[in-house]
C-alpha atoms as a PDB file:
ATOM      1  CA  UNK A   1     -27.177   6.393   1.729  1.00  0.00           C
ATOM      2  CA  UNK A   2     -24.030   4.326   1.353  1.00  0.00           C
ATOM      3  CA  UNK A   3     -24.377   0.489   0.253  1.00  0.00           C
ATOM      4  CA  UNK A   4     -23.089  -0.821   3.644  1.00  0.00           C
ATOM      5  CA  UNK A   5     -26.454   1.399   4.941  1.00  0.00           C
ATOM      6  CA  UNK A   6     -28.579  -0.312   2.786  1.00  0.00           C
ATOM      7  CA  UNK A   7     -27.102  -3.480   3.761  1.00  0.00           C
ATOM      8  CA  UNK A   8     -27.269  -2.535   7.523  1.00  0.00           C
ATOM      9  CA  UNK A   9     -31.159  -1.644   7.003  1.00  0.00           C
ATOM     10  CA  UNK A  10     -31.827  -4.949   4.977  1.00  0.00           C
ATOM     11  CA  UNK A  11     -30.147  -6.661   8.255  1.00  0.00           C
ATOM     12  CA  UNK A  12     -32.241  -5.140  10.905  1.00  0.00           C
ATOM     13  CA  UNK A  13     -35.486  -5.339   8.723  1.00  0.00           C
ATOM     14  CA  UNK A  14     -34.443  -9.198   8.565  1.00  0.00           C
ATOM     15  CA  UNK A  15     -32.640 -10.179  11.472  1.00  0.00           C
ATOM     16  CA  UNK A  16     -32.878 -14.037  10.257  1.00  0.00           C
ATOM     17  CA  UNK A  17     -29.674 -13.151   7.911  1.00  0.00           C
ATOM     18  CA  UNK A  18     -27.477 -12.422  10.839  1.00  0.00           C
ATOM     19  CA  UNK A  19     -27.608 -16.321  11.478  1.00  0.00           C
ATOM     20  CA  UNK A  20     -25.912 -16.413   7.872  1.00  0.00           C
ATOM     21  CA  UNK A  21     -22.281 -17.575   7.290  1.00  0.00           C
ATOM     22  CA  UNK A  22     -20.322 -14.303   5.878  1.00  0.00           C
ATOM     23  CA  UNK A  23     -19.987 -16.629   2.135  1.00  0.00           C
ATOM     24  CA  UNK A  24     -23.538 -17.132   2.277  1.00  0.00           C
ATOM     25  CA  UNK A  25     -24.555 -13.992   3.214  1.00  0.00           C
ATOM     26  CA  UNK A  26     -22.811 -12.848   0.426  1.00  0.00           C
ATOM     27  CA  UNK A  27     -23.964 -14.583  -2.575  1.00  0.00           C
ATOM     28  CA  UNK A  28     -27.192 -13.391  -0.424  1.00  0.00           C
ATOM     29  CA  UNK A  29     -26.411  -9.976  -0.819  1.00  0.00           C
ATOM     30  CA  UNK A  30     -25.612 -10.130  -4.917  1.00  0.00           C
ATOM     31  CA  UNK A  31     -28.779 -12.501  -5.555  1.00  0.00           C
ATOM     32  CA  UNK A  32     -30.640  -9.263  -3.455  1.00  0.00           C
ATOM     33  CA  UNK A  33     -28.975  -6.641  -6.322  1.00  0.00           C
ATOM     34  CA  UNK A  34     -26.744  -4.875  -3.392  1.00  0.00           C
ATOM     35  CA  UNK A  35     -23.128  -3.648  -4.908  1.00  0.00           C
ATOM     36  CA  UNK A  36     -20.240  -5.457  -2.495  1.00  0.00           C
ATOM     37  CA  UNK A  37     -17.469  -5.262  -4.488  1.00  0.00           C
ATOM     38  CA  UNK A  38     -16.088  -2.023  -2.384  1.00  0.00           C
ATOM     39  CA  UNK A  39     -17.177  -3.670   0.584  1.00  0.00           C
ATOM     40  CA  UNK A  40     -14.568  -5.333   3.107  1.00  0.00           C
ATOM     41  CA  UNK A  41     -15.610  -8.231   4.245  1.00  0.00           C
ATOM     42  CA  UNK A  42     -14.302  -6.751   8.047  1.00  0.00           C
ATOM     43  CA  UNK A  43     -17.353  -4.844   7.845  1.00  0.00           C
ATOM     44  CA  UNK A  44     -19.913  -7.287   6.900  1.00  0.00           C
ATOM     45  CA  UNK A  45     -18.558  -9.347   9.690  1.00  0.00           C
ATOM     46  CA  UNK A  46     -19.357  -6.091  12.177  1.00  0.00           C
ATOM     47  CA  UNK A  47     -22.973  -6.155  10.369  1.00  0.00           C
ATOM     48  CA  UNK A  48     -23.268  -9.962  11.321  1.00  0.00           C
ATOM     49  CA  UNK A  49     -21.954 -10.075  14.450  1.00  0.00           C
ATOM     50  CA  UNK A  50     -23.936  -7.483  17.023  1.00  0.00           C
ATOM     51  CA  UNK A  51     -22.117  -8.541  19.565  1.00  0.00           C
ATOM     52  CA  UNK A  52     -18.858  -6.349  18.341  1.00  0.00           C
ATOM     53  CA  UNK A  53     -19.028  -2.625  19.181  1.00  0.00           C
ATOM     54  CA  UNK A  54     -16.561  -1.292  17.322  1.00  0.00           C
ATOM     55  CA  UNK A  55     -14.537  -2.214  14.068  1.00  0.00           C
ATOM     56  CA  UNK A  56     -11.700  -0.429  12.613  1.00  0.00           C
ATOM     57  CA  UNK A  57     -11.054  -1.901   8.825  1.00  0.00           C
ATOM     58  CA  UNK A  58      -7.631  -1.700   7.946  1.00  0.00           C
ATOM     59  CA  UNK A  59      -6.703   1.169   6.128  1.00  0.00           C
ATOM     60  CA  UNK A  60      -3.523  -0.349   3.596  1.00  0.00           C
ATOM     61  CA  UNK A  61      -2.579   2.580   1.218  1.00  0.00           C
ATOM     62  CA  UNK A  62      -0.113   2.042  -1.701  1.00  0.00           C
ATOM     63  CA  UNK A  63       1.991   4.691  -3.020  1.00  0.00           C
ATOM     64  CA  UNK A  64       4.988   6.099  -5.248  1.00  0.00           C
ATOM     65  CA  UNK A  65       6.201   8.964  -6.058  1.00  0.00           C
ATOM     66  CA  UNK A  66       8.306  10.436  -9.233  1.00  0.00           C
ATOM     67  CA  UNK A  67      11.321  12.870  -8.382  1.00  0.00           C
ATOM     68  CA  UNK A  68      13.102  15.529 -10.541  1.00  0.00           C
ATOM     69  CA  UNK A  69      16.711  15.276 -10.280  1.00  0.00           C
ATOM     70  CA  UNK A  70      19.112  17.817  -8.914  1.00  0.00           C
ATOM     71  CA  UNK A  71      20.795  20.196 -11.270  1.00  0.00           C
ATOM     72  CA  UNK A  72      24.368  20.819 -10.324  1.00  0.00           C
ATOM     73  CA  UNK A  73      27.718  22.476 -11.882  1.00  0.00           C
ATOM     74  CA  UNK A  74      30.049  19.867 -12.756  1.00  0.00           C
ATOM     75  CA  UNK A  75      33.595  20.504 -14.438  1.00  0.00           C
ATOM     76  CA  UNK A  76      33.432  16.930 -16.339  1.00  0.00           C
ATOM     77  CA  UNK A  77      31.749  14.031 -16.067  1.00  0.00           C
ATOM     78  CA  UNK A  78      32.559  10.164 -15.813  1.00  0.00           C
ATOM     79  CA  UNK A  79      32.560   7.254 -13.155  1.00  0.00           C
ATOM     80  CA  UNK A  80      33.685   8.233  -9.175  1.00  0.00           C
ATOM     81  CA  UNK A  81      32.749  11.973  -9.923  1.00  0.00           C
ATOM     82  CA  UNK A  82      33.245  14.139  -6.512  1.00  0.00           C
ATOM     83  CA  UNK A  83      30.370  17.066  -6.611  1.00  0.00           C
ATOM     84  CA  UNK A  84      30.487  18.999  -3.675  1.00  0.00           C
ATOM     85  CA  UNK A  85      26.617  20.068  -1.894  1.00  0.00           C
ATOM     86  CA  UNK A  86      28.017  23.927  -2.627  1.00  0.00           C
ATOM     87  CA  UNK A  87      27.654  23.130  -6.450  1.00  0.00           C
ATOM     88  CA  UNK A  88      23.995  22.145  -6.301  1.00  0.00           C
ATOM     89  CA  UNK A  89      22.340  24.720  -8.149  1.00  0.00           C
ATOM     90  CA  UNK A  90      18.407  23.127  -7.747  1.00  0.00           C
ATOM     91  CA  UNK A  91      17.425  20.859  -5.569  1.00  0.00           C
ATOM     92  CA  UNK A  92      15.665  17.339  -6.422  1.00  0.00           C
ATOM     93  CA  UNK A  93      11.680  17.265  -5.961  1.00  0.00           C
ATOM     94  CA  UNK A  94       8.611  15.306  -6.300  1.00  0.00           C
ATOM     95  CA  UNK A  95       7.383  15.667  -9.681  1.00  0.00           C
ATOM     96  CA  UNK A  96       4.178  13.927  -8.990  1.00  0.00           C
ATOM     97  CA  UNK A  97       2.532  11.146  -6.716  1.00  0.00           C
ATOM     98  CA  UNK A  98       0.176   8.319  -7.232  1.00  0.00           C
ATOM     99  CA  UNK A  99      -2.103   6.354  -4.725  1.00  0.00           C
ATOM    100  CA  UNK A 100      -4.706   4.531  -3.730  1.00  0.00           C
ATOM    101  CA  UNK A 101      -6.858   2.474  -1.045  1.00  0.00           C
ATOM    102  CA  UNK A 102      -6.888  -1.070  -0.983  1.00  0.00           C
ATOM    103  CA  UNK A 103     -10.241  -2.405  -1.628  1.00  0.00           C
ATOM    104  CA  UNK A 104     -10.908   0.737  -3.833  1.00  0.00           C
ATOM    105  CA  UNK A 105      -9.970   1.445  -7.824  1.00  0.00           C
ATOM    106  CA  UNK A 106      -9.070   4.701  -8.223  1.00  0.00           C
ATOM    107  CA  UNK A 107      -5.839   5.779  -8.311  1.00  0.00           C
ATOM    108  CA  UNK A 108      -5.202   9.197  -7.076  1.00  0.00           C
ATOM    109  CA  UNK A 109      -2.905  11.114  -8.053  1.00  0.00           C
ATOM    110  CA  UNK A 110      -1.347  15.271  -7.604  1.00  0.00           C
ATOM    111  CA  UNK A 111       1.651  16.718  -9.705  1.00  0.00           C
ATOM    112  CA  UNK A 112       3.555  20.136  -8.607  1.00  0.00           C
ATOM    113  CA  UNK A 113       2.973  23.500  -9.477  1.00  0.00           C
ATOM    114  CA  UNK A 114       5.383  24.611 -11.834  1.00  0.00           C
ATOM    115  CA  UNK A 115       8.315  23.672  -9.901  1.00  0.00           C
ATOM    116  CA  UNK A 116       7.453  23.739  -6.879  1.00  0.00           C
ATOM    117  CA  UNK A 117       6.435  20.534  -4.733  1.00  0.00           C
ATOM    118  CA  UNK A 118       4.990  21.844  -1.768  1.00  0.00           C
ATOM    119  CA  UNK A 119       1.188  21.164  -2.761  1.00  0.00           C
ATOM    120  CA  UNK A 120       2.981  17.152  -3.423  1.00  0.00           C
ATOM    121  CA  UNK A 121       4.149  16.820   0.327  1.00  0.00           C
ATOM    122  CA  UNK A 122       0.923  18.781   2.161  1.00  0.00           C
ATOM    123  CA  UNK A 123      -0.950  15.868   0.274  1.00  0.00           C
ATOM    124  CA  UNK A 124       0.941  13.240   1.078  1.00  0.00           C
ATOM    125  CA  UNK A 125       1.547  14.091   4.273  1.00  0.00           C
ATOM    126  CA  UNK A 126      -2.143  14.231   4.886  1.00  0.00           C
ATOM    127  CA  UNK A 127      -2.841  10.673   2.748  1.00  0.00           C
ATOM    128  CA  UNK A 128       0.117   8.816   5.092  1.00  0.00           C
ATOM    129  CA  UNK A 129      -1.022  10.239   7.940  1.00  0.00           C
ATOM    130  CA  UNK A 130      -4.546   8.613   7.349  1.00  0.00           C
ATOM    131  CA  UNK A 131      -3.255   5.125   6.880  1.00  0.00           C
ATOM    132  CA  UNK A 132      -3.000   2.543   9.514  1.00  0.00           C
ATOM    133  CA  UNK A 133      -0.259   0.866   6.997  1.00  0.00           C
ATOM    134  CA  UNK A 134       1.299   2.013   3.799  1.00  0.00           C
ATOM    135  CA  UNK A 135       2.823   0.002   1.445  1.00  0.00           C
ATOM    136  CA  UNK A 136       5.161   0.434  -1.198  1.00  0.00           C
ATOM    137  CA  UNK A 137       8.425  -0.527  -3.320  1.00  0.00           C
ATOM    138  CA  UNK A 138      11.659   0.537  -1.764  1.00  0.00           C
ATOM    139  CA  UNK A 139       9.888   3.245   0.074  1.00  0.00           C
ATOM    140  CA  UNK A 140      11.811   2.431   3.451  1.00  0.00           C
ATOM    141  CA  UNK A 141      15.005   4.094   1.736  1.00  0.00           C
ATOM    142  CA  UNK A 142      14.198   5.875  -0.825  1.00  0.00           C
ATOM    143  CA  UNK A 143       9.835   7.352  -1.125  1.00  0.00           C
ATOM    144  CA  UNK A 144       8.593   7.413   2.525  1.00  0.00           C
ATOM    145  CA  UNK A 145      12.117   9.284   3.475  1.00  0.00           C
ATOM    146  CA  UNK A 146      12.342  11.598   0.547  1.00  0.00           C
ATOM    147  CA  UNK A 147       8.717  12.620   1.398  1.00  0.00           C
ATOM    148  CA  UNK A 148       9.990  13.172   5.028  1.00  0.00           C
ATOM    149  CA  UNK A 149      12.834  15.540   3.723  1.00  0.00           C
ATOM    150  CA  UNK A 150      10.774  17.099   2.124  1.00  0.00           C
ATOM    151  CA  UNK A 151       8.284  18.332   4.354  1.00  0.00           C
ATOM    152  CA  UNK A 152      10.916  19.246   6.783  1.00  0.00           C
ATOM    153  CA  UNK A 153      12.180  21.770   3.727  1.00  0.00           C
ATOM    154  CA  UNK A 154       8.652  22.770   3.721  1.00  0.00           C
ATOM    155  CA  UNK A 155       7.910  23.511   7.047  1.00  0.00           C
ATOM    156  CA  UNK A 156       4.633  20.508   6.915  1.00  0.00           C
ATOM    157  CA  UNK A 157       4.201  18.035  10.536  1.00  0.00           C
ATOM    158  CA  UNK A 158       4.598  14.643   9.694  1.00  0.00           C
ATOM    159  CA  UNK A 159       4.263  11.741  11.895  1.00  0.00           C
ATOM    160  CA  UNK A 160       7.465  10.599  13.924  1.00  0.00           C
ATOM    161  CA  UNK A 161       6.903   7.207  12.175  1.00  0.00           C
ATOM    162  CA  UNK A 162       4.708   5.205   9.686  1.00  0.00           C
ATOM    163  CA  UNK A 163       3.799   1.592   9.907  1.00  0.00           C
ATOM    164  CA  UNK A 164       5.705   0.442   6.509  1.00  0.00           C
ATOM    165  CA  UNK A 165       5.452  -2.855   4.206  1.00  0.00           C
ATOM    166  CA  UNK A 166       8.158  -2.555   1.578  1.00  0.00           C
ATOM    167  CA  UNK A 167       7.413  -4.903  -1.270  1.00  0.00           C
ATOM    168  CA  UNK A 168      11.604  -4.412  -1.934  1.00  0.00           C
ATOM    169  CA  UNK A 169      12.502  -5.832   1.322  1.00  0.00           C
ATOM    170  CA  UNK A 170       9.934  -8.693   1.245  1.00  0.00           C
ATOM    171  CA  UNK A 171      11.388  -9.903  -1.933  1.00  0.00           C
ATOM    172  CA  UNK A 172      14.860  -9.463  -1.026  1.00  0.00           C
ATOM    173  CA  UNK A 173      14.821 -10.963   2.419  1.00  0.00           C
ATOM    174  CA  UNK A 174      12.263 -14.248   1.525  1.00  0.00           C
ATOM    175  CA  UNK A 175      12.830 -15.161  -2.134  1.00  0.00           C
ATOM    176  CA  UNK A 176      15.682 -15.243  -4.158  1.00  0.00           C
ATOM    177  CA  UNK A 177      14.290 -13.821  -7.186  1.00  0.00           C
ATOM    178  CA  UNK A 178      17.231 -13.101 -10.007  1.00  0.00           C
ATOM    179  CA  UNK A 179      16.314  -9.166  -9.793  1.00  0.00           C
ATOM    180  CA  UNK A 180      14.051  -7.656  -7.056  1.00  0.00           C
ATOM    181  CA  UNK A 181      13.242  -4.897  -9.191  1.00  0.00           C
ATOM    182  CA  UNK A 182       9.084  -4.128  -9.323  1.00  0.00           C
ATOM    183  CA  UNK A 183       8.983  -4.763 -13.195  1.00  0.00           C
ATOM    184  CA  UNK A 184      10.812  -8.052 -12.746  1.00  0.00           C
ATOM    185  CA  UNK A 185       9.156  -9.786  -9.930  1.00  0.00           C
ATOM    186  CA  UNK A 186       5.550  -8.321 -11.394  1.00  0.00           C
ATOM    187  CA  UNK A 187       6.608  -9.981 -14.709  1.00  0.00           C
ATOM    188  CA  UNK A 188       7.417 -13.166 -13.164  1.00  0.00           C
ATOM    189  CA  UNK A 189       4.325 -13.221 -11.351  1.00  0.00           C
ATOM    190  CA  UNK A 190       2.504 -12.449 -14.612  1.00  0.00           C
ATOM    191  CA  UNK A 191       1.094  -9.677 -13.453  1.00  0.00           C
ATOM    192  CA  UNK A 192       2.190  -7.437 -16.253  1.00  0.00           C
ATOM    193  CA  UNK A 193       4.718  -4.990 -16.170  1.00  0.00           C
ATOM    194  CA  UNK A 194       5.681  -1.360 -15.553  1.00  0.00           C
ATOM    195  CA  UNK A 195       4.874   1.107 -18.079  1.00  0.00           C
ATOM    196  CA  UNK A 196       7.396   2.033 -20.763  1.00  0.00           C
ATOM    197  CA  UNK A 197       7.936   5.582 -20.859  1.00  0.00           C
ATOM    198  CA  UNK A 198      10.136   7.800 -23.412  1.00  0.00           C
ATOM    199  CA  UNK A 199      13.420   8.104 -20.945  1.00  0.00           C
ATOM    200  CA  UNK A 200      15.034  10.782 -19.930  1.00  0.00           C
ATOM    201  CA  UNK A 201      13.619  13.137 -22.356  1.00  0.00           C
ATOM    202  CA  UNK A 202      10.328  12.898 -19.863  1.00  0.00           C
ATOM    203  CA  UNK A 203      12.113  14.371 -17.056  1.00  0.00           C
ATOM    204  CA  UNK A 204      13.684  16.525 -19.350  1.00  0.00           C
ATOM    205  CA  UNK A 205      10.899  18.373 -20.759  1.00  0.00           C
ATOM    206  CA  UNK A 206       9.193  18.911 -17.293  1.00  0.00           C
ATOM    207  CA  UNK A 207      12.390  20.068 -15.822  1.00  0.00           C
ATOM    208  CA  UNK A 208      13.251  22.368 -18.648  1.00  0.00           C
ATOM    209  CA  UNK A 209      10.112  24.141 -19.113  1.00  0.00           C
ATOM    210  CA  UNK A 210       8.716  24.500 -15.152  1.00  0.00           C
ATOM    211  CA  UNK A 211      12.084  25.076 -13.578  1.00  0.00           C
ATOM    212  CA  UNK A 212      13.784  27.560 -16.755  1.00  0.00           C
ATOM    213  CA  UNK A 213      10.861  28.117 -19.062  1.00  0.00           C
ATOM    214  CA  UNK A 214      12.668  25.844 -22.095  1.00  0.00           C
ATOM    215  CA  UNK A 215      11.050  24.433 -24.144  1.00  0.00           C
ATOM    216  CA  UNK A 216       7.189  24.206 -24.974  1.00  0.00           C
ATOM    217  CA  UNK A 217       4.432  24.241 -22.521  1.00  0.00           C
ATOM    218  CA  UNK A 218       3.075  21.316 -25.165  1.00  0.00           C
ATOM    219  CA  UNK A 219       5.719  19.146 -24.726  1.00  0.00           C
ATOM    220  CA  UNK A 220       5.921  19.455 -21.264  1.00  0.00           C
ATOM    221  CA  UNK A 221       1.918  18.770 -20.570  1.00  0.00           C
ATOM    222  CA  UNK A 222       2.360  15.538 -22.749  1.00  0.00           C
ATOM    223  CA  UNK A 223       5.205  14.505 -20.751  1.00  0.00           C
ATOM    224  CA  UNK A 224       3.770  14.950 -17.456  1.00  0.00           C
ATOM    225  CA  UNK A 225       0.643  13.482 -18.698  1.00  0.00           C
ATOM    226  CA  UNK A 226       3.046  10.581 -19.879  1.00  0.00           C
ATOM    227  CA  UNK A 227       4.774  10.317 -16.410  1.00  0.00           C
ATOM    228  CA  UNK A 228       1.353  10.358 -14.019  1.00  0.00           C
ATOM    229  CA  UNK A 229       0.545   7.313 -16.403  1.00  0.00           C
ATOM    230  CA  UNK A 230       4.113   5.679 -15.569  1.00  0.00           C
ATOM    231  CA  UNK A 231       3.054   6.354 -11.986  1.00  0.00           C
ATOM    232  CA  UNK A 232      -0.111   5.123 -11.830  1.00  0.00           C
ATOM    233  CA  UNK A 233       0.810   1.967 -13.455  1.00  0.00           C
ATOM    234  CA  UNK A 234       3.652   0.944 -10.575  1.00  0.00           C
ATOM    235  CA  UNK A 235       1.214   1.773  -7.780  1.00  0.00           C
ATOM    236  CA  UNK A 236      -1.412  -0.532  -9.453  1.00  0.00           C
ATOM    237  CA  UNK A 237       1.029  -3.185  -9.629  1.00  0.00           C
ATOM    238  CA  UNK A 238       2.645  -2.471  -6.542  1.00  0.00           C
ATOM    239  CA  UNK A 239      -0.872  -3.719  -5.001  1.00  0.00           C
ATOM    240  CA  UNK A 240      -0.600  -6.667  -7.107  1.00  0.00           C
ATOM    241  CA  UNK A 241       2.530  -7.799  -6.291  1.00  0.00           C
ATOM    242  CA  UNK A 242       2.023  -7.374  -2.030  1.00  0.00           C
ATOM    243  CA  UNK A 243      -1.078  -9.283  -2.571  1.00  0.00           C
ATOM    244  CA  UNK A 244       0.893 -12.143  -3.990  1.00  0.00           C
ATOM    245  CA  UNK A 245       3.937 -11.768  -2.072  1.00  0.00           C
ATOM    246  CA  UNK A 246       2.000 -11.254   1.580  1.00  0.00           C
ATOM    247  CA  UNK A 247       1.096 -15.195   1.626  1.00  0.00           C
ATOM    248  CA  UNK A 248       4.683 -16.322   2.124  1.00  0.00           C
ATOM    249  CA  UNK A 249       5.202 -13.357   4.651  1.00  0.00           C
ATOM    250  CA  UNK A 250       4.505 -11.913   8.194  1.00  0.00           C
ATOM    251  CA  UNK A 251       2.104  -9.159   8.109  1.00  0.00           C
ATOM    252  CA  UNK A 252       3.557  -5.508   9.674  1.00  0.00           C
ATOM    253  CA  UNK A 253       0.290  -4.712  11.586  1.00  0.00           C
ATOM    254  CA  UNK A 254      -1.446  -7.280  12.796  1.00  0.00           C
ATOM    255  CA  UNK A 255      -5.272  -5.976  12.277  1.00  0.00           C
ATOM    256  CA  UNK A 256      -7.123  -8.231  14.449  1.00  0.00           C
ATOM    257  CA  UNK A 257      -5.813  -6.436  17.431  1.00  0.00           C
ATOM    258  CA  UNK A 258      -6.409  -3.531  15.952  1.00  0.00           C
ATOM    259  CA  UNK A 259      -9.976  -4.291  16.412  1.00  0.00           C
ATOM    260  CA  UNK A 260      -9.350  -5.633  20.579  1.00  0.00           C
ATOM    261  CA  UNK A 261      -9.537  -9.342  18.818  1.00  0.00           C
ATOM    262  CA  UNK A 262      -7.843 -12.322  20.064  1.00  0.00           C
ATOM    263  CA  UNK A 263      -4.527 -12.712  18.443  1.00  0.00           C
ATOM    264  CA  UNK A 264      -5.034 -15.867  16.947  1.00  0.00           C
ATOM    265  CA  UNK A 265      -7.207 -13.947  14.440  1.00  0.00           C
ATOM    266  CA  UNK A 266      -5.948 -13.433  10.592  1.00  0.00           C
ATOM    267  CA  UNK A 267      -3.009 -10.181  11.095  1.00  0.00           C
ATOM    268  CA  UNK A 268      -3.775  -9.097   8.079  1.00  0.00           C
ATOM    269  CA  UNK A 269      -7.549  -8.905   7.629  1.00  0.00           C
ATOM    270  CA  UNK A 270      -8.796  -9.679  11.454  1.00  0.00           C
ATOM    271  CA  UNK A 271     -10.807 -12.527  10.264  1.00  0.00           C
ATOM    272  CA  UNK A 272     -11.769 -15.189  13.100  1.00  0.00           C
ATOM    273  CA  UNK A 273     -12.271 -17.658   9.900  1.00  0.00           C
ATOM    274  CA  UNK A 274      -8.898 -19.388  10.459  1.00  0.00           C
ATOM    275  CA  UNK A 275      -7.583 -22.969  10.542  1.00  0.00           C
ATOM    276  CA  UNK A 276      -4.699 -25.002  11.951  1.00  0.00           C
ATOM    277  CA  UNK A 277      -2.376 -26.049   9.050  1.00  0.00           C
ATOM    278  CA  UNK A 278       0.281 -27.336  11.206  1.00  0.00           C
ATOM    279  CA  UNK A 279       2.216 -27.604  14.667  1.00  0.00           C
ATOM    280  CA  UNK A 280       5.412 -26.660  14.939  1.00  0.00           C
ATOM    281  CA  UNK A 281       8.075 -27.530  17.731  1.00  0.00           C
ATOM    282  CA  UNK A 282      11.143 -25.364  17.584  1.00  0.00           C
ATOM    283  CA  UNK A 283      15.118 -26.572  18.652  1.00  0.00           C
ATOM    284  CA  UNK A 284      14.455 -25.405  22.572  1.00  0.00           C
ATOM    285  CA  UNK A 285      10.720 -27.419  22.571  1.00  0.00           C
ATOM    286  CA  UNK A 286       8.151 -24.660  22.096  1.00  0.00           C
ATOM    287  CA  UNK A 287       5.266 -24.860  20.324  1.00  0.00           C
ATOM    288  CA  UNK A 288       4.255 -23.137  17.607  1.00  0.00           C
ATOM    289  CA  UNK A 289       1.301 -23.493  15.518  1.00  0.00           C
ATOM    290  CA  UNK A 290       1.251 -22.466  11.907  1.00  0.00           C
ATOM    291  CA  UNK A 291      -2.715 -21.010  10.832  1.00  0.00           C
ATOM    292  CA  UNK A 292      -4.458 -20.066   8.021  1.00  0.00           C
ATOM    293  CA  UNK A 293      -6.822 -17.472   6.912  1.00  0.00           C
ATOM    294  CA  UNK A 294     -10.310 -18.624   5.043  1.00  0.00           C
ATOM    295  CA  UNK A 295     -10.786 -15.223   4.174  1.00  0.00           C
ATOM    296  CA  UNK A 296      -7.397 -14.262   1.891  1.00  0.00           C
ATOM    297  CA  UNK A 297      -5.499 -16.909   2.227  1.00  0.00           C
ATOM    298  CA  UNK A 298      -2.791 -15.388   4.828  1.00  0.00           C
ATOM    299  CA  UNK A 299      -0.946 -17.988   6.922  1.00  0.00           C
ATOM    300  CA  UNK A 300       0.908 -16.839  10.554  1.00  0.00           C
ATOM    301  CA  UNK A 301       2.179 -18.743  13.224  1.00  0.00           C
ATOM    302  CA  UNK A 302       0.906 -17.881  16.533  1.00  0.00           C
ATOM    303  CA  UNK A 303       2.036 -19.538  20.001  1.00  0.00           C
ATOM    304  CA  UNK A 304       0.486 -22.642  21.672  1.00  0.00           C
ATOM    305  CA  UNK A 305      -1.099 -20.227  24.401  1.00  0.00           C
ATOM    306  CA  UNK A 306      -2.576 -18.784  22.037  1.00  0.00           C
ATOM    307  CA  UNK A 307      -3.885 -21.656  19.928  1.00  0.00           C
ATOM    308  CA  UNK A 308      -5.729 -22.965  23.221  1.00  0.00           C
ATOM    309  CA  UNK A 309      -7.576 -19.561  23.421  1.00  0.00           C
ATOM    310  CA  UNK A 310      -8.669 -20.158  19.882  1.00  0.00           C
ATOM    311  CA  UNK A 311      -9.861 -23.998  20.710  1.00  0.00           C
ATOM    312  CA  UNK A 312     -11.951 -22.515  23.864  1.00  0.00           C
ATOM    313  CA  UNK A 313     -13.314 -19.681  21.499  1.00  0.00           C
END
């Protein structure tokens, strides 16, 4: 039996707790030994309110993945080099991948077989195609499209599109930070920073010994080991940094609709626990109100219409 089970038996042995604010029931819950750390508080919500037939908890996944390079023949080297596709003598592949669940610890993670990355993409394929938003840094241009190419070389469905929140694009488009690179911005947060690895001579040894059998199979089992660390790492503090940059930002997917909620519920958790900050009145005379989340914090602006629903509610 899971621990939202227990809690849902506790419930309808005690109704009485259903009266409970979700805070109170809470601290309820811990005093009562029950484990909620894993728990969203979406679902508690569901377990208090019997009123609400269905609830679909957001599903956020963050994710990165680690590439080989492509091996090509070259006749020198230098700046504003010209390499023709006809001289590419191995194509680029995922290495290895890294992700997790939001609300959950463990980092997953898959590296390929000797070379070959088609065990990578099947997984990630199936991972993506389970999340209801997936989140990442510079994975509109670079991750979520190299994954896509990939599969395509592979044969493997993918969706025709993926609800995305890059963590690049946030920071480039509403801060001004002096380098929108992960390591930076997590740095100047002081969330930590990305893991430092041993360079090139990583990619090197993998490379070397899966794709040409150089090289010693030690070497390259401490290096991959070294590089699913360096991979783990940014998708840890990938999380981090959304969480801190979402509260100056407009959510992707607004989950409160998700769930057939009014809109004036949090977009990012579907919390009804939300507040007027401010009103707003644009250049043309409309009026916007700005609201804010009890739950995580999130502020959103929703429309006056809207804000009259959530008075009546």
């Amino acid at each position: 039996m899971t621990e939202l089970e227990k809690i849902k038996q506790f419930l309808n042995n005690k109704p009485g707790y259903k009266k409970e604010g979700l805070n109170r029931f809470k601290k309820v819950l811990i005093k009562k030994g029950f484990k909620i750390n894993n728990i969203s508080d979406i679902d508690l919500r569901y377990l208090l309110n019997p009123n609400i037939k269905s609830l679909i908890s957001p599903k956020r996944l963050f994710f990165d993945i680690e590439t080989s390079y492509n091996i090509v023949r070259s006749w020198r080297i230098g700046y504003n080099i010209n390499i023709n596709h006809d001289d590419i003598i191995h194509e680029r592949a995922i290495i290895c991948a890294a992700w997790k669940w939001e609300g959950e610890d463990k980092v997953h993670y898959i590296s390929w077989n000797n070379g070959c990355d088609k065990n990578v993409v099947s997984k990630l394929i199936e991972v993506l195609g389970q999340a209801t938003e997936v989140v990442g840094h510079n994975i509109e241009r670079y991750d979520t499209s190299f994954i896509l190419t990939r599969a395509i070389k592979h044969g493997i469905l993918a969706l025709p599109k993926y609800t995305q929140t890059d963590t690049l694009k946030m920071a480039k488009y509403k801060f001004n930070f002096n380098s929108n690179k992960l390591d930076y911005i997590a740095n100047f947060l002081g969330l930590g920073t990305k893991y430092k690895h041993s360079g090139m001579s990583m990619w090197n040894k993998i490379i070397d010994y899966d794709l040409f059998k150089t090289g010693t199979k030690n070497d390259r089992d401490l290096a991959l080991n070294e590089m699913i660390h360096y991979n783990i790492i940014d998708v840890t503090l990938t999380e981090e940094v959304y969480h801190r940059l979402k509260l100056y930002t407009n959510p992707n997917t607004h989950h409160g609709v998700l769930n057939d909620r009014p809109k004036f519920t949090c977009p990012h958790d579907g919390s009804t626990n939300v507040q007027l900050v401010k009103t707003i009145v644009t250049a043309s005379g409309s009026i916007k109100r700005l609201m804010k989340c009890n739950d995580c914090g999130q502020q959103f602006i929703i429309s006056n219409r809207t804000y009259i629903k959530y008075l009546k509610n």
